[in-house]
C-alpha atoms as a PDB file:
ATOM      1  CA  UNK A   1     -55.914 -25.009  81.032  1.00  0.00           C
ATOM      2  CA  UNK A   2     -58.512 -21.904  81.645  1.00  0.00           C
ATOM      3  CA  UNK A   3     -60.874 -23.274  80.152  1.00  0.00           C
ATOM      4  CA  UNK A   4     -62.809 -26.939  79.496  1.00  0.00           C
ATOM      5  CA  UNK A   5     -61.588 -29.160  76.452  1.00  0.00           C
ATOM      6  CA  UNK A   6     -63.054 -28.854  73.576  1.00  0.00           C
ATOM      7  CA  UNK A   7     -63.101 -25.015  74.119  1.00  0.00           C
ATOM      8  CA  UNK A   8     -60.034 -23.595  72.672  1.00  0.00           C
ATOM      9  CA  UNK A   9     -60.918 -21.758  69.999  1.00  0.00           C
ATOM     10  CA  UNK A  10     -57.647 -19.137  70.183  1.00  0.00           C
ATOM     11  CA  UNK A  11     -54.758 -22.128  70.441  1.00  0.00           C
ATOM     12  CA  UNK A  12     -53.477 -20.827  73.668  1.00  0.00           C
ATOM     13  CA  UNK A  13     -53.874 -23.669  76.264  1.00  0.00           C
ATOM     14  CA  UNK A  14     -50.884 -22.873  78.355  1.00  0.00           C
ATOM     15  CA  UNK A  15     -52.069 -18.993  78.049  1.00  0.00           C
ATOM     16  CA  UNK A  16     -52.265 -18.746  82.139  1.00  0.00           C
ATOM     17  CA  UNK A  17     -48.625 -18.908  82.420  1.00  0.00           C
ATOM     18  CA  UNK A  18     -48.690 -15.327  81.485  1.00  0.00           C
ATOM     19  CA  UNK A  19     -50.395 -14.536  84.097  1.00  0.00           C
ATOM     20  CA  UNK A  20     -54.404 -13.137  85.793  1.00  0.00           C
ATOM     21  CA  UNK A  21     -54.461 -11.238  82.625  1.00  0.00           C
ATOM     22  CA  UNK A  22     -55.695 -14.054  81.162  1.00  0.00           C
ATOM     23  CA  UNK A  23     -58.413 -14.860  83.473  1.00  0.00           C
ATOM     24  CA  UNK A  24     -59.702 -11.617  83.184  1.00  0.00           C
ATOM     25  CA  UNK A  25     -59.434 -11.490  79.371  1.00  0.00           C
ATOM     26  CA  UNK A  26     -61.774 -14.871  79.715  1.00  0.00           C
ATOM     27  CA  UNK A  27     -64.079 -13.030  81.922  1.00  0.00           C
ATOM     28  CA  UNK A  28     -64.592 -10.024  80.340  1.00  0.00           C
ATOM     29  CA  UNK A  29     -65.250 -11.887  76.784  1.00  0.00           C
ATOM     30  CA  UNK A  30     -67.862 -14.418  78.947  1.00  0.00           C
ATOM     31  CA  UNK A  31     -69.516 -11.100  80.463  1.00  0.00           C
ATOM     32  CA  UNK A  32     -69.966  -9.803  76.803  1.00  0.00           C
ATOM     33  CA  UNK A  33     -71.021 -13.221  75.212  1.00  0.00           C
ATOM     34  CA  UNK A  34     -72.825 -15.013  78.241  1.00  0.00           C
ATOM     35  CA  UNK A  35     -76.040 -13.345  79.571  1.00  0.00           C
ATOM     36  CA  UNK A  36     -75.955 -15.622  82.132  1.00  0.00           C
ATOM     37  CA  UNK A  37     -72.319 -14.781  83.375  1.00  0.00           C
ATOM     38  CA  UNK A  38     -73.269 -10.533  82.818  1.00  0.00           C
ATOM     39  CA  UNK A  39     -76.272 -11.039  84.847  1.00  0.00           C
ATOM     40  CA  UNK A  40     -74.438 -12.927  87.581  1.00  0.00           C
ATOM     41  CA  UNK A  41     -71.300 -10.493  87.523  1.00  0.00           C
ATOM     42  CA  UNK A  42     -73.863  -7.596  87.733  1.00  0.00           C
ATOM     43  CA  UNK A  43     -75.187  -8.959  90.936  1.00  0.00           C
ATOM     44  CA  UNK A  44     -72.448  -9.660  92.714  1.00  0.00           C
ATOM     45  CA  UNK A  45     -71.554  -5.817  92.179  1.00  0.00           C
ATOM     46  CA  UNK A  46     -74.769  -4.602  93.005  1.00  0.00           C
ATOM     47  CA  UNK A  47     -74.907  -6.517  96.284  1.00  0.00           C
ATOM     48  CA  UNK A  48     -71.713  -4.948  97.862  1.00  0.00           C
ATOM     49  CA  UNK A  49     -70.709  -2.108  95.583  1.00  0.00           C
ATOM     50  CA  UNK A  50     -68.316  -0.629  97.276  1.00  0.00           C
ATOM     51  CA  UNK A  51     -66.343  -4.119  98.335  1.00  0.00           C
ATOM     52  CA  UNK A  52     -67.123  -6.695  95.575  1.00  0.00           C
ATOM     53  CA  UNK A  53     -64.163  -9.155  93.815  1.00  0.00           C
ATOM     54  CA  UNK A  54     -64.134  -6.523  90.685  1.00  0.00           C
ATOM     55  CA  UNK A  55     -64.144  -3.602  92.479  1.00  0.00           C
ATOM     56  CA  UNK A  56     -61.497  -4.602  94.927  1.00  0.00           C
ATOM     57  CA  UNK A  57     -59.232  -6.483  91.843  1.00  0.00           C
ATOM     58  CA  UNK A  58     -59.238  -3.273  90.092  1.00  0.00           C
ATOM     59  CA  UNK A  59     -58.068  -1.257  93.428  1.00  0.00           C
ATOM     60  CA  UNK A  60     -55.402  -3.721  94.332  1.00  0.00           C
ATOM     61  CA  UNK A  61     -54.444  -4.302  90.458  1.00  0.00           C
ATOM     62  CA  UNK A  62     -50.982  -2.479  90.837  1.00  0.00           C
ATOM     63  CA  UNK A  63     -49.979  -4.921  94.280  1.00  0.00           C
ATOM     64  CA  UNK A  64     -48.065  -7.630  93.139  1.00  0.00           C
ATOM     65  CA  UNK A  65     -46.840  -6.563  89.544  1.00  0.00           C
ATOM     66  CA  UNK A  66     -44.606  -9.702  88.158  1.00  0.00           C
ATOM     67  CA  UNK A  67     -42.666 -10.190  84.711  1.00  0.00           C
ATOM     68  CA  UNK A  68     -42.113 -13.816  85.028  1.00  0.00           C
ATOM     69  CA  UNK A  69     -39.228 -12.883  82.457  1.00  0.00           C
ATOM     70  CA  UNK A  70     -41.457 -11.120  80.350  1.00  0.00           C
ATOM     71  CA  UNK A  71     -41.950  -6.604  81.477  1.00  0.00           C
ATOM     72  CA  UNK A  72     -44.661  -6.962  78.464  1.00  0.00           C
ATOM     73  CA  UNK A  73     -47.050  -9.491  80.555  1.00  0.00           C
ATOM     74  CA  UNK A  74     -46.357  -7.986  84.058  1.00  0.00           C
ATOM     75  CA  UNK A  75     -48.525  -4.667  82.613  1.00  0.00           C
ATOM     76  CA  UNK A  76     -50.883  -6.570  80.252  1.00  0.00           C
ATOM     77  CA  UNK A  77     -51.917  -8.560  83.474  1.00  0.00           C
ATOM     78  CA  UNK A  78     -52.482  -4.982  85.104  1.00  0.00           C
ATOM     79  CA  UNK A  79     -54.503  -3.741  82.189  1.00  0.00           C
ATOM     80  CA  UNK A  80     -56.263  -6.263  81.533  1.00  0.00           C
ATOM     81  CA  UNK A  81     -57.750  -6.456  85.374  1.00  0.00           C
ATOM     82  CA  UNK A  82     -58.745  -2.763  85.066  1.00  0.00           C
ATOM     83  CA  UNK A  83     -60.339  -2.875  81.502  1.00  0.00           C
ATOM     84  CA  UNK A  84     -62.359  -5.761  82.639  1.00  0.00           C
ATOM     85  CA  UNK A  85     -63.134  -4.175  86.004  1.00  0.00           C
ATOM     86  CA  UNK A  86     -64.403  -0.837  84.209  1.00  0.00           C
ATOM     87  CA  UNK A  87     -66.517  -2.470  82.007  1.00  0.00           C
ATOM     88  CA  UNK A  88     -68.272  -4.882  84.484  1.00  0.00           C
ATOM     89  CA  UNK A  89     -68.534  -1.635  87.301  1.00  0.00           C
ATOM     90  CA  UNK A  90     -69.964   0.758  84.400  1.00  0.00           C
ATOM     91  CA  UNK A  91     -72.370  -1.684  83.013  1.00  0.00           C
ATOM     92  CA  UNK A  92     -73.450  -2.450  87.015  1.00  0.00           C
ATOM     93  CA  UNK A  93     -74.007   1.547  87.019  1.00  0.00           C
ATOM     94  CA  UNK A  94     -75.992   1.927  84.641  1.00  0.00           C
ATOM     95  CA  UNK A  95     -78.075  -1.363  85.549  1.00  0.00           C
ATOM     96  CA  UNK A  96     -77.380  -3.213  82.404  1.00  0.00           C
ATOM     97  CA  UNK A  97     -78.431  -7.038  81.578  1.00  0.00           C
ATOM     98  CA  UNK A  98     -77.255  -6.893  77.791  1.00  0.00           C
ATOM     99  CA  UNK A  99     -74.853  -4.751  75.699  1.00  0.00           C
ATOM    100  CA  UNK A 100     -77.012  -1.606  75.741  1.00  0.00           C
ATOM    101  CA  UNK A 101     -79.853  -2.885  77.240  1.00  0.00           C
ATOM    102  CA  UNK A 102     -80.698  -0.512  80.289  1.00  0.00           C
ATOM    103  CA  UNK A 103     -83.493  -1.541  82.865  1.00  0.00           C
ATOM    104  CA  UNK A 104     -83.440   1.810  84.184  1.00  0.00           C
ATOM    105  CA  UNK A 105     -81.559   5.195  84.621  1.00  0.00           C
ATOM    106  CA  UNK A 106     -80.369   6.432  87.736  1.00  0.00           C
END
């Protein structure tokens, strides 16, 4: 299960067979809901820009592309890494801890 009991609110508990899409589908929603989880996230990018667990997802998104019988979920796991990675990095860039709250511009 991806996430603790008591938590599925979309009906999808065996959801991770399809794939990391799903954990990144999870993370980007937390990153969104949880200003906890954004302002950890945006740390961890900040810290090693260039060589962070987003950044370096997103770069290697395309490296082990699998169907597990399905072509529709070997792509959606692909997308899903990259729209989740170019939300966290742009929100890091413009040194975000909310939605459209902005400490500062650069």
């Amino acid at each position: 299960m991806p996430h603790s009991k008591g938590f599925d609110t979309h009906g999808d508990e065996d959801d991770y067979s399809c794939g990391s899409g799903v954990f990144w589908r999870y993370l980007l929603h937390g990153f969104n809901q949880s200003i906890q989880l954004r302002a950890l996230l945006l740390d961890l990018v900040k810290k090693d820009p260039e060589n962070n667990v987003i950044c370096r997802s997103a770069e290697h998104a395309f490296d082990n592309v699998l169907d597990n019988g399905n072509k529709l979920f070997a792509y959606f796991n692909v997308l899903a890494t990259l729209l989740a990675a170019i939300e966290i990095l742009e929100a890091a860039q413009r040194d975000e801890v909310g939605p459209g709250v902005i400490l500062s511009s650069k």
